[in-house]
PDB file of N, CA and C in Angstrom:
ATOM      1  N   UNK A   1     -28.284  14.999  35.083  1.00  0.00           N
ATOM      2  CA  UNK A   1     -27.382  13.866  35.112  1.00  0.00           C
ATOM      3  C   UNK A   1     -28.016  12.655  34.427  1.00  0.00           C
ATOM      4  N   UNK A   2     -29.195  11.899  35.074  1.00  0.00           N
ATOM      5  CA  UNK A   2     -29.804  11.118  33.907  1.00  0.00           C
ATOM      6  C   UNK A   2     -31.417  11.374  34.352  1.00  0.00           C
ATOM      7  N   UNK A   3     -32.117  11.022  33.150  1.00  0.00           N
ATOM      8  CA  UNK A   3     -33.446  11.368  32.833  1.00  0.00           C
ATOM      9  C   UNK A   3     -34.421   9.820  33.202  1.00  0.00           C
ATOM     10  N   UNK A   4     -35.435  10.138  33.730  1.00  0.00           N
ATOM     11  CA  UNK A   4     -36.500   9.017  34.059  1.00  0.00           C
ATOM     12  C   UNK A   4     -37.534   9.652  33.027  1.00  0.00           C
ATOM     13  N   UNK A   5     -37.914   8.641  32.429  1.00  0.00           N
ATOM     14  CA  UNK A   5     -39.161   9.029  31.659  1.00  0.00           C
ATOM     15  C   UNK A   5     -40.470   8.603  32.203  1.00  0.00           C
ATOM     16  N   UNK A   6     -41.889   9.323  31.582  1.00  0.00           N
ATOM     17  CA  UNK A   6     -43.045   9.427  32.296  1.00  0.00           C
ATOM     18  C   UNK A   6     -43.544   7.804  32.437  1.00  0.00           C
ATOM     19  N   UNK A   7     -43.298   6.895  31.363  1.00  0.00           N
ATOM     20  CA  UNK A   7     -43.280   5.611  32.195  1.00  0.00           C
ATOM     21  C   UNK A   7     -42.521   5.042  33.484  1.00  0.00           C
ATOM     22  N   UNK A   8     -41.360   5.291  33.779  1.00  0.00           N
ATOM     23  CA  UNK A   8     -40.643   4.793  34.491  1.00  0.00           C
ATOM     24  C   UNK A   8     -40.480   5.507  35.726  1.00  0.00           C
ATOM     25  N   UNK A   9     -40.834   6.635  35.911  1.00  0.00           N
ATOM     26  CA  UNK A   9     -41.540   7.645  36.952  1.00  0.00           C
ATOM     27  C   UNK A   9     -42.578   6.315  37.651  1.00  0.00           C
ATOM     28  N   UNK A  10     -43.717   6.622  36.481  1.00  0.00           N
ATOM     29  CA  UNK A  10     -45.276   5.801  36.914  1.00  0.00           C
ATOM     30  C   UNK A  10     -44.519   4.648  37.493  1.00  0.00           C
ATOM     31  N   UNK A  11     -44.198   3.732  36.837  1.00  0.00           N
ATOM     32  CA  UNK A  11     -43.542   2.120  37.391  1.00  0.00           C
ATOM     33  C   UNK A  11     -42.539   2.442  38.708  1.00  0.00           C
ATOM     34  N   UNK A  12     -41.968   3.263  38.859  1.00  0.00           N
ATOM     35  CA  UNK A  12     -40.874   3.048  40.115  1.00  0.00           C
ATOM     36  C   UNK A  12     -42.213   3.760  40.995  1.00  0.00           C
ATOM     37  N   UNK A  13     -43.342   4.501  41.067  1.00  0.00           N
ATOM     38  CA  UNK A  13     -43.833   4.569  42.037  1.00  0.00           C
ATOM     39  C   UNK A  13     -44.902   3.821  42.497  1.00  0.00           C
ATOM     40  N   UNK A  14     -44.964   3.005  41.262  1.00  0.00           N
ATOM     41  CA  UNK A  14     -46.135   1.678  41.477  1.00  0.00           C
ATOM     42  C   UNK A  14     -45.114   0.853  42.662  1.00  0.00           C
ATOM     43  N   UNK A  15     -44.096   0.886  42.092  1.00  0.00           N
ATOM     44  CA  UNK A  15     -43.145   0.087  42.756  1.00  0.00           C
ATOM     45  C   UNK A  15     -42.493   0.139  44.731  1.00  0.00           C
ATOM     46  N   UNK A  16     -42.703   1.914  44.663  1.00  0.00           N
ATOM     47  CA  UNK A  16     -42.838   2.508  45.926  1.00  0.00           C
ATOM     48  C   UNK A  16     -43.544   1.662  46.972  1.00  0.00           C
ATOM     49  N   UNK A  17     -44.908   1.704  46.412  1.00  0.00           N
ATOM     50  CA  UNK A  17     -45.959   1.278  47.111  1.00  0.00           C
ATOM     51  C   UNK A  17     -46.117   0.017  47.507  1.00  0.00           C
ATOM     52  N   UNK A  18     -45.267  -0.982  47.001  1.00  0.00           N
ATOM     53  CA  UNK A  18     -45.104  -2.165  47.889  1.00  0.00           C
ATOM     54  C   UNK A  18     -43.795  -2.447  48.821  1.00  0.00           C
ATOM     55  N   UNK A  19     -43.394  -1.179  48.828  1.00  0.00           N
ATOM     56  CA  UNK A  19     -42.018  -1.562  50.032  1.00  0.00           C
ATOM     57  C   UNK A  19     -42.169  -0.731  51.467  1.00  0.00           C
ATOM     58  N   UNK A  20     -41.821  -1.162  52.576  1.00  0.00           N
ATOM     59  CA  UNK A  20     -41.809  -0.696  53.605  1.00  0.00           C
ATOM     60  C   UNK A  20     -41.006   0.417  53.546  1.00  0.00           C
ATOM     61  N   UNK A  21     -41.975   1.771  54.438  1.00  0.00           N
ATOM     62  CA  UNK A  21     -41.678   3.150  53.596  1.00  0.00           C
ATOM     63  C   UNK A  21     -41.381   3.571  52.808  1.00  0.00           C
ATOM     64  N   UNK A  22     -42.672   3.641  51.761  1.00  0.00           N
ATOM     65  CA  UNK A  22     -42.217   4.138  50.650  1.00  0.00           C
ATOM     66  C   UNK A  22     -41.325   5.679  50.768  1.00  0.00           C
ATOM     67  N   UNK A  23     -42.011   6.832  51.929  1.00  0.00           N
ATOM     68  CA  UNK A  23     -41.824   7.810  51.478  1.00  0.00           C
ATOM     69  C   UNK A  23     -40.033   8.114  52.044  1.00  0.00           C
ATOM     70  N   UNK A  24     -39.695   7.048  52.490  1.00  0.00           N
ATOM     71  CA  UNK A  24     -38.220   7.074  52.687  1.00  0.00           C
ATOM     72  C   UNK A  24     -37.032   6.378  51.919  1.00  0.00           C
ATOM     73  N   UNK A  25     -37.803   6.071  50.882  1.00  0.00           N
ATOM     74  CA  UNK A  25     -36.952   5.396  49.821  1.00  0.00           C
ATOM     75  C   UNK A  25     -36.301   6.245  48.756  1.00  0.00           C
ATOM     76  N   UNK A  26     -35.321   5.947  48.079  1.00  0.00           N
ATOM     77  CA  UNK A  26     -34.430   6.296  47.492  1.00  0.00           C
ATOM     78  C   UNK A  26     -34.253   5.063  46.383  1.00  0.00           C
ATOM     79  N   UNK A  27     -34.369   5.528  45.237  1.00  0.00           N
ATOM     80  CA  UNK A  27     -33.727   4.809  43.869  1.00  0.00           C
ATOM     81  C   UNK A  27     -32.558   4.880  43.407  1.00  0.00           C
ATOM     82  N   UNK A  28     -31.788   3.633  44.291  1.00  0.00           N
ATOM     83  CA  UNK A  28     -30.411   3.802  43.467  1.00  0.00           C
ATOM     84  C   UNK A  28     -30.197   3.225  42.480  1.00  0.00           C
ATOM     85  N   UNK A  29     -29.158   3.774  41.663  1.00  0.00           N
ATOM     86  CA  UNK A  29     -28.955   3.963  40.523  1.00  0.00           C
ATOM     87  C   UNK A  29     -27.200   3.810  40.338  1.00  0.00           C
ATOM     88  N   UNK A  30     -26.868   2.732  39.660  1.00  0.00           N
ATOM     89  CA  UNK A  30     -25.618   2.954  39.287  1.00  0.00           C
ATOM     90  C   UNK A  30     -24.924   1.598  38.906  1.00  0.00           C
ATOM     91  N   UNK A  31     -23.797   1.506  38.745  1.00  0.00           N
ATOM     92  CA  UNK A  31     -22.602   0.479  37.743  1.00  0.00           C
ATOM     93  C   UNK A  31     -21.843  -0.271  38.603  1.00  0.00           C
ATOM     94  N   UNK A  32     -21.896  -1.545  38.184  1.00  0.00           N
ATOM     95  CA  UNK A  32     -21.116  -2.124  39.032  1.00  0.00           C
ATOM     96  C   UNK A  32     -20.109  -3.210  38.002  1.00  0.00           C
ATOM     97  N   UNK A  33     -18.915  -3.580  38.552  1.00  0.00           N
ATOM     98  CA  UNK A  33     -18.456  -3.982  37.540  1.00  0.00           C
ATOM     99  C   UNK A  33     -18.758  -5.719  37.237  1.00  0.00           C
ATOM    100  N   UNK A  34     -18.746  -6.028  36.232  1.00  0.00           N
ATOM    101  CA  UNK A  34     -18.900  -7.426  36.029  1.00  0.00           C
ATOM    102  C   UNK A  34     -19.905  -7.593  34.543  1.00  0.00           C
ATOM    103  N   UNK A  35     -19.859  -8.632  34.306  1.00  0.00           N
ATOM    104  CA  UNK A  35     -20.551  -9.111  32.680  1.00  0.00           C
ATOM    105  C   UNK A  35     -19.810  -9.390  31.519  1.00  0.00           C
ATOM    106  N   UNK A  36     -20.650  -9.663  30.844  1.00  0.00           N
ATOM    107  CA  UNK A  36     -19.511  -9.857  29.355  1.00  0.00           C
ATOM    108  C   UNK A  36     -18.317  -8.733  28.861  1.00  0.00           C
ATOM    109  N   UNK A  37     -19.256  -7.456  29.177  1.00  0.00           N
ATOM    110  CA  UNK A  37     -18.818  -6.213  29.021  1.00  0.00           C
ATOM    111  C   UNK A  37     -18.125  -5.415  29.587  1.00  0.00           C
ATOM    112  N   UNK A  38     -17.826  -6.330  31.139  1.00  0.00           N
ATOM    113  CA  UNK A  38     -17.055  -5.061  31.926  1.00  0.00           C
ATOM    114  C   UNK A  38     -17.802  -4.484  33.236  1.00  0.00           C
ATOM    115  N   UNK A  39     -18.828  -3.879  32.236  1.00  0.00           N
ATOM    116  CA  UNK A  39     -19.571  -3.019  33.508  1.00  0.00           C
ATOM    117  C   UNK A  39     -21.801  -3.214  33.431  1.00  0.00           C
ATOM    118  N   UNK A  40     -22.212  -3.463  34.770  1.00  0.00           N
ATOM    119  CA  UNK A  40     -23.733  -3.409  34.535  1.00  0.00           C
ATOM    120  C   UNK A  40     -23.961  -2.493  35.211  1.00  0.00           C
ATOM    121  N   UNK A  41     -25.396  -2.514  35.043  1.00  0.00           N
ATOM    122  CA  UNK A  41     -26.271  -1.413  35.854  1.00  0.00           C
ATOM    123  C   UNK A  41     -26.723  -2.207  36.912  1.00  0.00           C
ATOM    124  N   UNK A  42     -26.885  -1.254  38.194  1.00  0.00           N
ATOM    125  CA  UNK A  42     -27.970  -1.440  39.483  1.00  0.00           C
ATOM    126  C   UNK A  42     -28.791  -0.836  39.375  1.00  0.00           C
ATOM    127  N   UNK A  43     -30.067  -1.224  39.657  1.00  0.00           N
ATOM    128  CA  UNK A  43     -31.423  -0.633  40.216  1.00  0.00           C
ATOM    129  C   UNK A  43     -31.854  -0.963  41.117  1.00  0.00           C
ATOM    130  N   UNK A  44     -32.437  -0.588  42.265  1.00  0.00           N
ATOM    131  CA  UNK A  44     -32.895  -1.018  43.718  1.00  0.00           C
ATOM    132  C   UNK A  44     -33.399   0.389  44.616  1.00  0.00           C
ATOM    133  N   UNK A  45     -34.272   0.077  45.223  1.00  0.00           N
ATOM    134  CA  UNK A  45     -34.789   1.140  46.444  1.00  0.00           C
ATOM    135  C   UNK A  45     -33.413   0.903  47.720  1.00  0.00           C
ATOM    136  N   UNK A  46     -33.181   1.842  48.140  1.00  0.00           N
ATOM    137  CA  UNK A  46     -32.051   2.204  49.436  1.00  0.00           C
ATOM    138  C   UNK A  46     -32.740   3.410  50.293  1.00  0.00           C
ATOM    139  N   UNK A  47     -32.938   2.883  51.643  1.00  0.00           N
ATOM    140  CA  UNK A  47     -32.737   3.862  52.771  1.00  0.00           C
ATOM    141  C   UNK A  47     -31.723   5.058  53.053  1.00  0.00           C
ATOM    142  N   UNK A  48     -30.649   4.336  52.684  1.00  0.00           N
ATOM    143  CA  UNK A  48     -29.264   4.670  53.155  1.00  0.00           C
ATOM    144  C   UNK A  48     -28.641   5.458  51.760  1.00  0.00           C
ATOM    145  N   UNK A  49     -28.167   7.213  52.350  1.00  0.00           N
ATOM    146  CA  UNK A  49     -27.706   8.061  51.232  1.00  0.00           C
ATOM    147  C   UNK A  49     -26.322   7.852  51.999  1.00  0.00           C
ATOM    148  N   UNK A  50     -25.489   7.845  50.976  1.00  0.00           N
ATOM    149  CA  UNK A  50     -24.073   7.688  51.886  1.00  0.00           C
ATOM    150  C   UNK A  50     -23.086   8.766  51.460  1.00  0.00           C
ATOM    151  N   UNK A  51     -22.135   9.147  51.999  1.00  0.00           N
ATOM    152  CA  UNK A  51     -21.494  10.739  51.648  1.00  0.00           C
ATOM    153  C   UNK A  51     -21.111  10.025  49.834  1.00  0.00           C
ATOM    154  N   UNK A  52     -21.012  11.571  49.481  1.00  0.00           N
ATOM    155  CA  UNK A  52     -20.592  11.551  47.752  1.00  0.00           C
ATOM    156  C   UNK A  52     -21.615  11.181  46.969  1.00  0.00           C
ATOM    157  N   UNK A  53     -23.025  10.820  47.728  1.00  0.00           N
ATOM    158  CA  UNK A  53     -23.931  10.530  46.618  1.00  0.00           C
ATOM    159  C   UNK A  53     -24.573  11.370  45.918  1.00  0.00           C
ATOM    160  N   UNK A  54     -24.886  11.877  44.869  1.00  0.00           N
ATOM    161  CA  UNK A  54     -25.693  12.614  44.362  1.00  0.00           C
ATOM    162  C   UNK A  54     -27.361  12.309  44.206  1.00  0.00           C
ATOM    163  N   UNK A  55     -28.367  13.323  44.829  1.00  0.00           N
ATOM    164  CA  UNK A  55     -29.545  12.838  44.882  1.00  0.00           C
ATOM    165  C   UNK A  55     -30.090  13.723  44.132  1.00  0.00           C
ATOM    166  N   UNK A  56     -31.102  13.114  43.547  1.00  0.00           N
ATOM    167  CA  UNK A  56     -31.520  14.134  42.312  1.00  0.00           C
ATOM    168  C   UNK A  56     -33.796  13.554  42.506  1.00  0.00           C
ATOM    169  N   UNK A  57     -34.151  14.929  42.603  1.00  0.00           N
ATOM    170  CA  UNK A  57     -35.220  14.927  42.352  1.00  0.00           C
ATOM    171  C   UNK A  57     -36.306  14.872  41.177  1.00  0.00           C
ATOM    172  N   UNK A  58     -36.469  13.852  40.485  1.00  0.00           N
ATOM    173  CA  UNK A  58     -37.077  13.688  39.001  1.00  0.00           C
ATOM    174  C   UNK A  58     -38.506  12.779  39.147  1.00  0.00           C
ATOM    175  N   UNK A  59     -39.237  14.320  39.044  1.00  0.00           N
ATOM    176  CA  UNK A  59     -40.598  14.092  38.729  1.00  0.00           C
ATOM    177  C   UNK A  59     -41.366  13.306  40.395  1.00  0.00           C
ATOM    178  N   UNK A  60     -40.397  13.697  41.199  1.00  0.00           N
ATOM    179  CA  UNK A  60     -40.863  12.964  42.548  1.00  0.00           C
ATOM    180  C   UNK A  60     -40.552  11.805  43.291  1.00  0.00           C
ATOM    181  N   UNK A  61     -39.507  11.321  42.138  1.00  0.00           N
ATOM    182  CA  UNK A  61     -39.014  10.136  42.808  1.00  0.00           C
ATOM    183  C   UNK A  61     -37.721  10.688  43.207  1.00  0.00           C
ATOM    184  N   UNK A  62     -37.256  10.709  44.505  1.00  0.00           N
ATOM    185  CA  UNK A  62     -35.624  10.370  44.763  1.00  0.00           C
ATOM    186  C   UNK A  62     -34.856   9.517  44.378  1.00  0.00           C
ATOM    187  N   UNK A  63     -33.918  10.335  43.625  1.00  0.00           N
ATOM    188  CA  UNK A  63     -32.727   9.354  42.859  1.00  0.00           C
ATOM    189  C   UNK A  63     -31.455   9.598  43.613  1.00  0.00           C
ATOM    190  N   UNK A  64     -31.248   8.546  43.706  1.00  0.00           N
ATOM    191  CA  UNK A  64     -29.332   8.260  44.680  1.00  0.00           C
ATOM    192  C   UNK A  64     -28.715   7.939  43.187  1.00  0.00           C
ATOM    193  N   UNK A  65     -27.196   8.483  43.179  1.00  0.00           N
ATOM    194  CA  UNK A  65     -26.057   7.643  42.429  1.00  0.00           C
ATOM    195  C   UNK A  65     -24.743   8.126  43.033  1.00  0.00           C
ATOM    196  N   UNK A  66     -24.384   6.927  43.067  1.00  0.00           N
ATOM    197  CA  UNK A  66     -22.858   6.970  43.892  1.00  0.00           C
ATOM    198  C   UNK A  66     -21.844   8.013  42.917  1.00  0.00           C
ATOM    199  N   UNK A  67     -20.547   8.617  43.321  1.00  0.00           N
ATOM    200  CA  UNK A  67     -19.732   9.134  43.308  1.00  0.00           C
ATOM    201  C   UNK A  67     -19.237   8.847  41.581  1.00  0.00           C
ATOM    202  N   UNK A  68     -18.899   7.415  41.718  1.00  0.00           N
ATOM    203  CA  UNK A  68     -18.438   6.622  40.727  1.00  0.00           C
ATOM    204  C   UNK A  68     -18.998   6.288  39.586  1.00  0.00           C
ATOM    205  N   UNK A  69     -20.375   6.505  40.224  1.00  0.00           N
ATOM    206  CA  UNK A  69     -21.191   6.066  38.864  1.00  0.00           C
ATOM    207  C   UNK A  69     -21.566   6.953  38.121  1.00  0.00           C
ATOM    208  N   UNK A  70     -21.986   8.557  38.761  1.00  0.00           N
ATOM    209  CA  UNK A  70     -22.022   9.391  38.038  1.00  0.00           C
ATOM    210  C   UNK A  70     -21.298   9.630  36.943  1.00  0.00           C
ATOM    211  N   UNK A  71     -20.385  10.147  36.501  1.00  0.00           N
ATOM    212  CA  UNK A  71     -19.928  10.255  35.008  1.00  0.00           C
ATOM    213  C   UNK A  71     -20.371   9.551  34.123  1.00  0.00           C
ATOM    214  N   UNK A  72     -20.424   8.039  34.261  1.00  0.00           N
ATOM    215  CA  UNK A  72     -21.172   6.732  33.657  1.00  0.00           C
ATOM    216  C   UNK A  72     -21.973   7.135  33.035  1.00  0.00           C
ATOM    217  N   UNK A  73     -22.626   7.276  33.954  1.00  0.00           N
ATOM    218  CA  UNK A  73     -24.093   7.533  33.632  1.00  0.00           C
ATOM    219  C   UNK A  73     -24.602   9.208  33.028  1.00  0.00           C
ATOM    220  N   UNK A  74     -23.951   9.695  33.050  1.00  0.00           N
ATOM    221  CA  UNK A  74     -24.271  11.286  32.814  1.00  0.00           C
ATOM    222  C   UNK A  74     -25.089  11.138  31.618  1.00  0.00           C
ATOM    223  N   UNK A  75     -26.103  11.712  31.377  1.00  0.00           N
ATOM    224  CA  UNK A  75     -27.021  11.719  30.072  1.00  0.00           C
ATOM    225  C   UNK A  75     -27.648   9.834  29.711  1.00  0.00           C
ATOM    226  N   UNK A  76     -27.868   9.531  30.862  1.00  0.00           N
ATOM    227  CA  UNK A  76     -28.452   8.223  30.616  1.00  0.00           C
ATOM    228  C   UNK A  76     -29.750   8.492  30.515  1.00  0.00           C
ATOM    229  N   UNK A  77     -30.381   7.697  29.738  1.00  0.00           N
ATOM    230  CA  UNK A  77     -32.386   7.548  30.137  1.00  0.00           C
ATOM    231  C   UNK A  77     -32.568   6.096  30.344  1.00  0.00           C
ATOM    232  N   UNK A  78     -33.513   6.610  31.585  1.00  0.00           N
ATOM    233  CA  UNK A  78     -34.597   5.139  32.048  1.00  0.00           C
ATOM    234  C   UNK A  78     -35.741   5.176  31.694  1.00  0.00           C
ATOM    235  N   UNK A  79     -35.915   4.243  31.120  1.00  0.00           N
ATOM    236  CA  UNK A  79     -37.196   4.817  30.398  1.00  0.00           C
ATOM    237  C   UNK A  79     -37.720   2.661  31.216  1.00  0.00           C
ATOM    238  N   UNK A  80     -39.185   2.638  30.824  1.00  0.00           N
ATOM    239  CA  UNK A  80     -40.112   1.430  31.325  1.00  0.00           C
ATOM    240  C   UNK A  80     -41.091   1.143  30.632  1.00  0.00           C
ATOM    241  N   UNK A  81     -41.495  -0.373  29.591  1.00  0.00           N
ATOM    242  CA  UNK A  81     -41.680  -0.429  28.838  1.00  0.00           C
ATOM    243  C   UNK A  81     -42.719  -1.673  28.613  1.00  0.00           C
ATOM    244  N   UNK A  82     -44.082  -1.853  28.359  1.00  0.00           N
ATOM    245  CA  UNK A  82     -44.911  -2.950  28.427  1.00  0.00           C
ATOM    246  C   UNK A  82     -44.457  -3.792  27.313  1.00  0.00           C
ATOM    247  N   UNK A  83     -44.584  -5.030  27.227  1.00  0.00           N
ATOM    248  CA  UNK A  83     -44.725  -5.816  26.220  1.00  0.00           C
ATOM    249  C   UNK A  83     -45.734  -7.195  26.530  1.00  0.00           C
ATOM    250  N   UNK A  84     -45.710  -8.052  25.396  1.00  0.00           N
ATOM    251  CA  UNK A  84     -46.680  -9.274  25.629  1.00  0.00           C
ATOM    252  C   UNK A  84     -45.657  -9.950  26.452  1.00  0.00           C
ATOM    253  N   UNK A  85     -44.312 -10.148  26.576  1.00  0.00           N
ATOM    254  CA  UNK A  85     -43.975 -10.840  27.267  1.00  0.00           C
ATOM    255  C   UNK A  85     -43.549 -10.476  28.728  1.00  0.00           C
ATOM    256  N   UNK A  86     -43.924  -9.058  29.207  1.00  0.00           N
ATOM    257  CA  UNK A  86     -44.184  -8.514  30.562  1.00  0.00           C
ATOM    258  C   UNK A  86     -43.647  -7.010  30.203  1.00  0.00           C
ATOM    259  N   UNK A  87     -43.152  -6.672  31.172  1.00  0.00           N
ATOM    260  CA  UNK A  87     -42.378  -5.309  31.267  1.00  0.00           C
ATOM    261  C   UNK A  87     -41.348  -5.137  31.768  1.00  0.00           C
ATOM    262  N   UNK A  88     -40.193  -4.224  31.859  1.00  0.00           N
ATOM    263  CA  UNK A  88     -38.843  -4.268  32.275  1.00  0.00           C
ATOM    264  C   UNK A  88     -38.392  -2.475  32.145  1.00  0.00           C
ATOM    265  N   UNK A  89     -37.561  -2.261  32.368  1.00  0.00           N
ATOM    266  CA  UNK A  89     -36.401  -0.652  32.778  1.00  0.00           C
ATOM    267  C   UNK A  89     -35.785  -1.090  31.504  1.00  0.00           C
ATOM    268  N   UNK A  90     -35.684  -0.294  30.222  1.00  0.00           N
ATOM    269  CA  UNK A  90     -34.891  -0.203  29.543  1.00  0.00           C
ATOM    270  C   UNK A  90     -33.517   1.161  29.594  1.00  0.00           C
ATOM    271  N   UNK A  91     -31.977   0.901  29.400  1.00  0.00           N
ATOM    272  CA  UNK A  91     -31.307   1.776  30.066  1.00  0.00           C
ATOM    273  C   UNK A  91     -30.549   2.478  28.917  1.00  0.00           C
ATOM    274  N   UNK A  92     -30.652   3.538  28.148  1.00  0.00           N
ATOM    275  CA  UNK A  92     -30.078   4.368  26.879  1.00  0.00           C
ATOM    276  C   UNK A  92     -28.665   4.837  27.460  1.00  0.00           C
ATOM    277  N   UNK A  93     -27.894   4.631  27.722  1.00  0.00           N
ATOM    278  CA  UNK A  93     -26.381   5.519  28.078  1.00  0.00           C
ATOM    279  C   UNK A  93     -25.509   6.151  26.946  1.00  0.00           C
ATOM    280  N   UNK A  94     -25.254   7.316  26.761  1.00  0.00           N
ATOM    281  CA  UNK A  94     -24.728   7.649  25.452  1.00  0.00           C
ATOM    282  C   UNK A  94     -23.709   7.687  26.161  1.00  0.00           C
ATOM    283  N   UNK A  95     -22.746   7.178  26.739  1.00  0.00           N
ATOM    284  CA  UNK A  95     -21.512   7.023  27.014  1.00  0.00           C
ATOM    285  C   UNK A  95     -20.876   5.067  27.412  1.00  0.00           C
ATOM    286  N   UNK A  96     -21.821   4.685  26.276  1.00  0.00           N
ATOM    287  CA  UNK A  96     -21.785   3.080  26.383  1.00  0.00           C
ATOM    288  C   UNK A  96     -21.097   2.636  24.923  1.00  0.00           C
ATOM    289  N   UNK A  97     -20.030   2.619  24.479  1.00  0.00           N
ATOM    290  CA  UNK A  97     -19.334   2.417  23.841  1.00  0.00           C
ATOM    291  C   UNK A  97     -19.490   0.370  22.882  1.00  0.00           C
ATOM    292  N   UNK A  98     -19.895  -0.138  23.961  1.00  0.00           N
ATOM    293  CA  UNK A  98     -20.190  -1.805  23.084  1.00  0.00           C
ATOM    294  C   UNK A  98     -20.969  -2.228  24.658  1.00  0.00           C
ATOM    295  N   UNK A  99     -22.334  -3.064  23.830  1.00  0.00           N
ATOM    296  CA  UNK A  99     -23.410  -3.795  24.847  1.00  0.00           C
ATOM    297  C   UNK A  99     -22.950  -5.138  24.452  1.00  0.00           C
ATOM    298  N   UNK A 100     -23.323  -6.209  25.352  1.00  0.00           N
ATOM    299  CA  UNK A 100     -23.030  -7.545  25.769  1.00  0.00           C
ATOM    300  C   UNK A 100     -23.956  -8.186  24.373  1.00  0.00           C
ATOM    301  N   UNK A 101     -23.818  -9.336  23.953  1.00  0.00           N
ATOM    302  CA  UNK A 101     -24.974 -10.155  22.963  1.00  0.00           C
ATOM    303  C   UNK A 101     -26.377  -9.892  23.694  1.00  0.00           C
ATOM    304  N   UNK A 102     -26.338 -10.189  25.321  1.00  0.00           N
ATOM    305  CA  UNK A 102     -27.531 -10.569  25.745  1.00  0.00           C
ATOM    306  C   UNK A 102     -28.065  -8.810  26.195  1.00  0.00           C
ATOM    307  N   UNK A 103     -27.519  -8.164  26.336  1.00  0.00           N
ATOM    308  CA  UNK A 103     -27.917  -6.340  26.855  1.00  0.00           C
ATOM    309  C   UNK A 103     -27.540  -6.552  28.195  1.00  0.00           C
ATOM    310  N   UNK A 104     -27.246  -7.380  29.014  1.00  0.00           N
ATOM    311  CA  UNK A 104     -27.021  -7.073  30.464  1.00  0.00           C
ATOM    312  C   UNK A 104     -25.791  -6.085  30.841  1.00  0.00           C
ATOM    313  N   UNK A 105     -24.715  -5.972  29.953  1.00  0.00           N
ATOM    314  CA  UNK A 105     -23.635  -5.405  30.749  1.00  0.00           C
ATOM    315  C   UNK A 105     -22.986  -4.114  29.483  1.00  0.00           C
ATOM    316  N   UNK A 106     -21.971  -3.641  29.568  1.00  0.00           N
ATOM    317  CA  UNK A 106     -21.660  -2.600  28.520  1.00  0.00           C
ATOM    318  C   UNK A 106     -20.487  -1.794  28.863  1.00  0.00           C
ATOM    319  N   UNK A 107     -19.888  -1.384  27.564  1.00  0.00           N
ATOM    320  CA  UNK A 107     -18.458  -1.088  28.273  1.00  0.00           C
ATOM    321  C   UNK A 107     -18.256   0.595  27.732  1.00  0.00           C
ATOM    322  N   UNK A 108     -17.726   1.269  27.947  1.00  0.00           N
ATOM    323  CA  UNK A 108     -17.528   2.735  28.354  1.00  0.00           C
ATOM    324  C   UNK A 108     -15.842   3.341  27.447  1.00  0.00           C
ATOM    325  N   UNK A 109     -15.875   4.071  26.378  1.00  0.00           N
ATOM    326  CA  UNK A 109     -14.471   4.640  25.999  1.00  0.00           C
ATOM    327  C   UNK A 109     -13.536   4.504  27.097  1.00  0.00           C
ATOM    328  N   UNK A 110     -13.559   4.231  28.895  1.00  0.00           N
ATOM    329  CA  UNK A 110     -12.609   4.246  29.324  1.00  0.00           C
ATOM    330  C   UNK A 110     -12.499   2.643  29.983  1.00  0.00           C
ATOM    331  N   UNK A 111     -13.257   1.987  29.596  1.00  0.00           N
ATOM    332  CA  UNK A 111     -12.964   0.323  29.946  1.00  0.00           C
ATOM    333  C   UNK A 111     -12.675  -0.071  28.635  1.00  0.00           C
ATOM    334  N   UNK A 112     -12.658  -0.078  27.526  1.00  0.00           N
ATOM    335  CA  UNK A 112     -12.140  -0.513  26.363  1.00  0.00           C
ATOM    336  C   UNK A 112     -11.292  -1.533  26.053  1.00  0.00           C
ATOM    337  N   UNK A 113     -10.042  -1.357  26.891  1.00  0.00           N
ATOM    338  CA  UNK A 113      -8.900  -1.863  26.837  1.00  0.00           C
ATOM    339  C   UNK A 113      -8.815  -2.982  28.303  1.00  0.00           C
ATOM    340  N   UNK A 114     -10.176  -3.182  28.625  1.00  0.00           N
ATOM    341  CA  UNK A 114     -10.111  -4.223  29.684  1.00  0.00           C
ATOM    342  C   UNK A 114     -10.778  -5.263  29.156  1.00  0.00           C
ATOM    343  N   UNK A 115     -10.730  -6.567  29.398  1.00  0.00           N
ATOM    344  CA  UNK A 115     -11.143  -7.657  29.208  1.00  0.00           C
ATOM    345  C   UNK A 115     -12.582  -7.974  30.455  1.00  0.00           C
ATOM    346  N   UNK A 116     -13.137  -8.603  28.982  1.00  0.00           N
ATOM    347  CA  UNK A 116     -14.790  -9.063  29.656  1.00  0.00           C
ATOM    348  C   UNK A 116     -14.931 -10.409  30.472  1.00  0.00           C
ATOM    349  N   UNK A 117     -15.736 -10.824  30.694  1.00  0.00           N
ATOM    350  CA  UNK A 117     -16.155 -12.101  31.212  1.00  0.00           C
ATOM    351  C   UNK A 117     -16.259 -13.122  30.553  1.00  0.00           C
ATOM    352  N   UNK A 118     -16.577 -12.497  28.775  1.00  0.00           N
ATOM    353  CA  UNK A 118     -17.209 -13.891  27.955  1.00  0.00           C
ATOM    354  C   UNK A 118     -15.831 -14.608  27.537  1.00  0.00           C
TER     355      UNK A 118
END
């Protein structure tokens, strides 16, 4: 469904390790609507798997994505990325049809015909 790469593996479990239980955490993953574009991404650790979620085991991290977001996201990569001006989750979706000026948000062959924020 979507791919974590060997950076972003390493970084979400650096990331593990400063939250209360790590080994009960869950990386959710998924779209919410709003932005220039229509639609963004979530990223966040969750306790809580809730019915319809799909959990997916990659490379050791538990991945949550809601019901809804799946299709979205189908064939996405997360990939995690150093630079001089820090580091960040970069998000590849081949089912992202037009990204925002700034990259925060992005719209999908089936939001097309909806109006953005800007």
């Amino acid at each position: 469904m979507i791919i974590l790469t060997e950076e972003a593996v390493l970084k979400v479990k650096e990331m593990l390790t400063d939250t209360d239980n790590p080994e009960q955490q869950f990386l959710r993953v998924g779209v919410t609507q709003g932005g220039c574009s229509g639609l963004s991404y979530s990223l966040g650790f969750d306790e809580q798997q809730n019915p319809g979620d799909t959990v997916l085991d990659l490379h050791g991290v538990k991945v949550i994505i809601d019901e809804t977001s799946g299709p979205i996201l189908a064939g996405t990569v997360i990939d995690y990325k150093e630079s001089m001006m820090g580091g960040g989750f970069s998000i590849e979706n081949p089912n992202a049809i037009a990204n925002c000026g700034c990259g925060s948000s992005f719209r999908t062959a089936t939001e097309a015909g909806k109006p953005g924020d800007c």
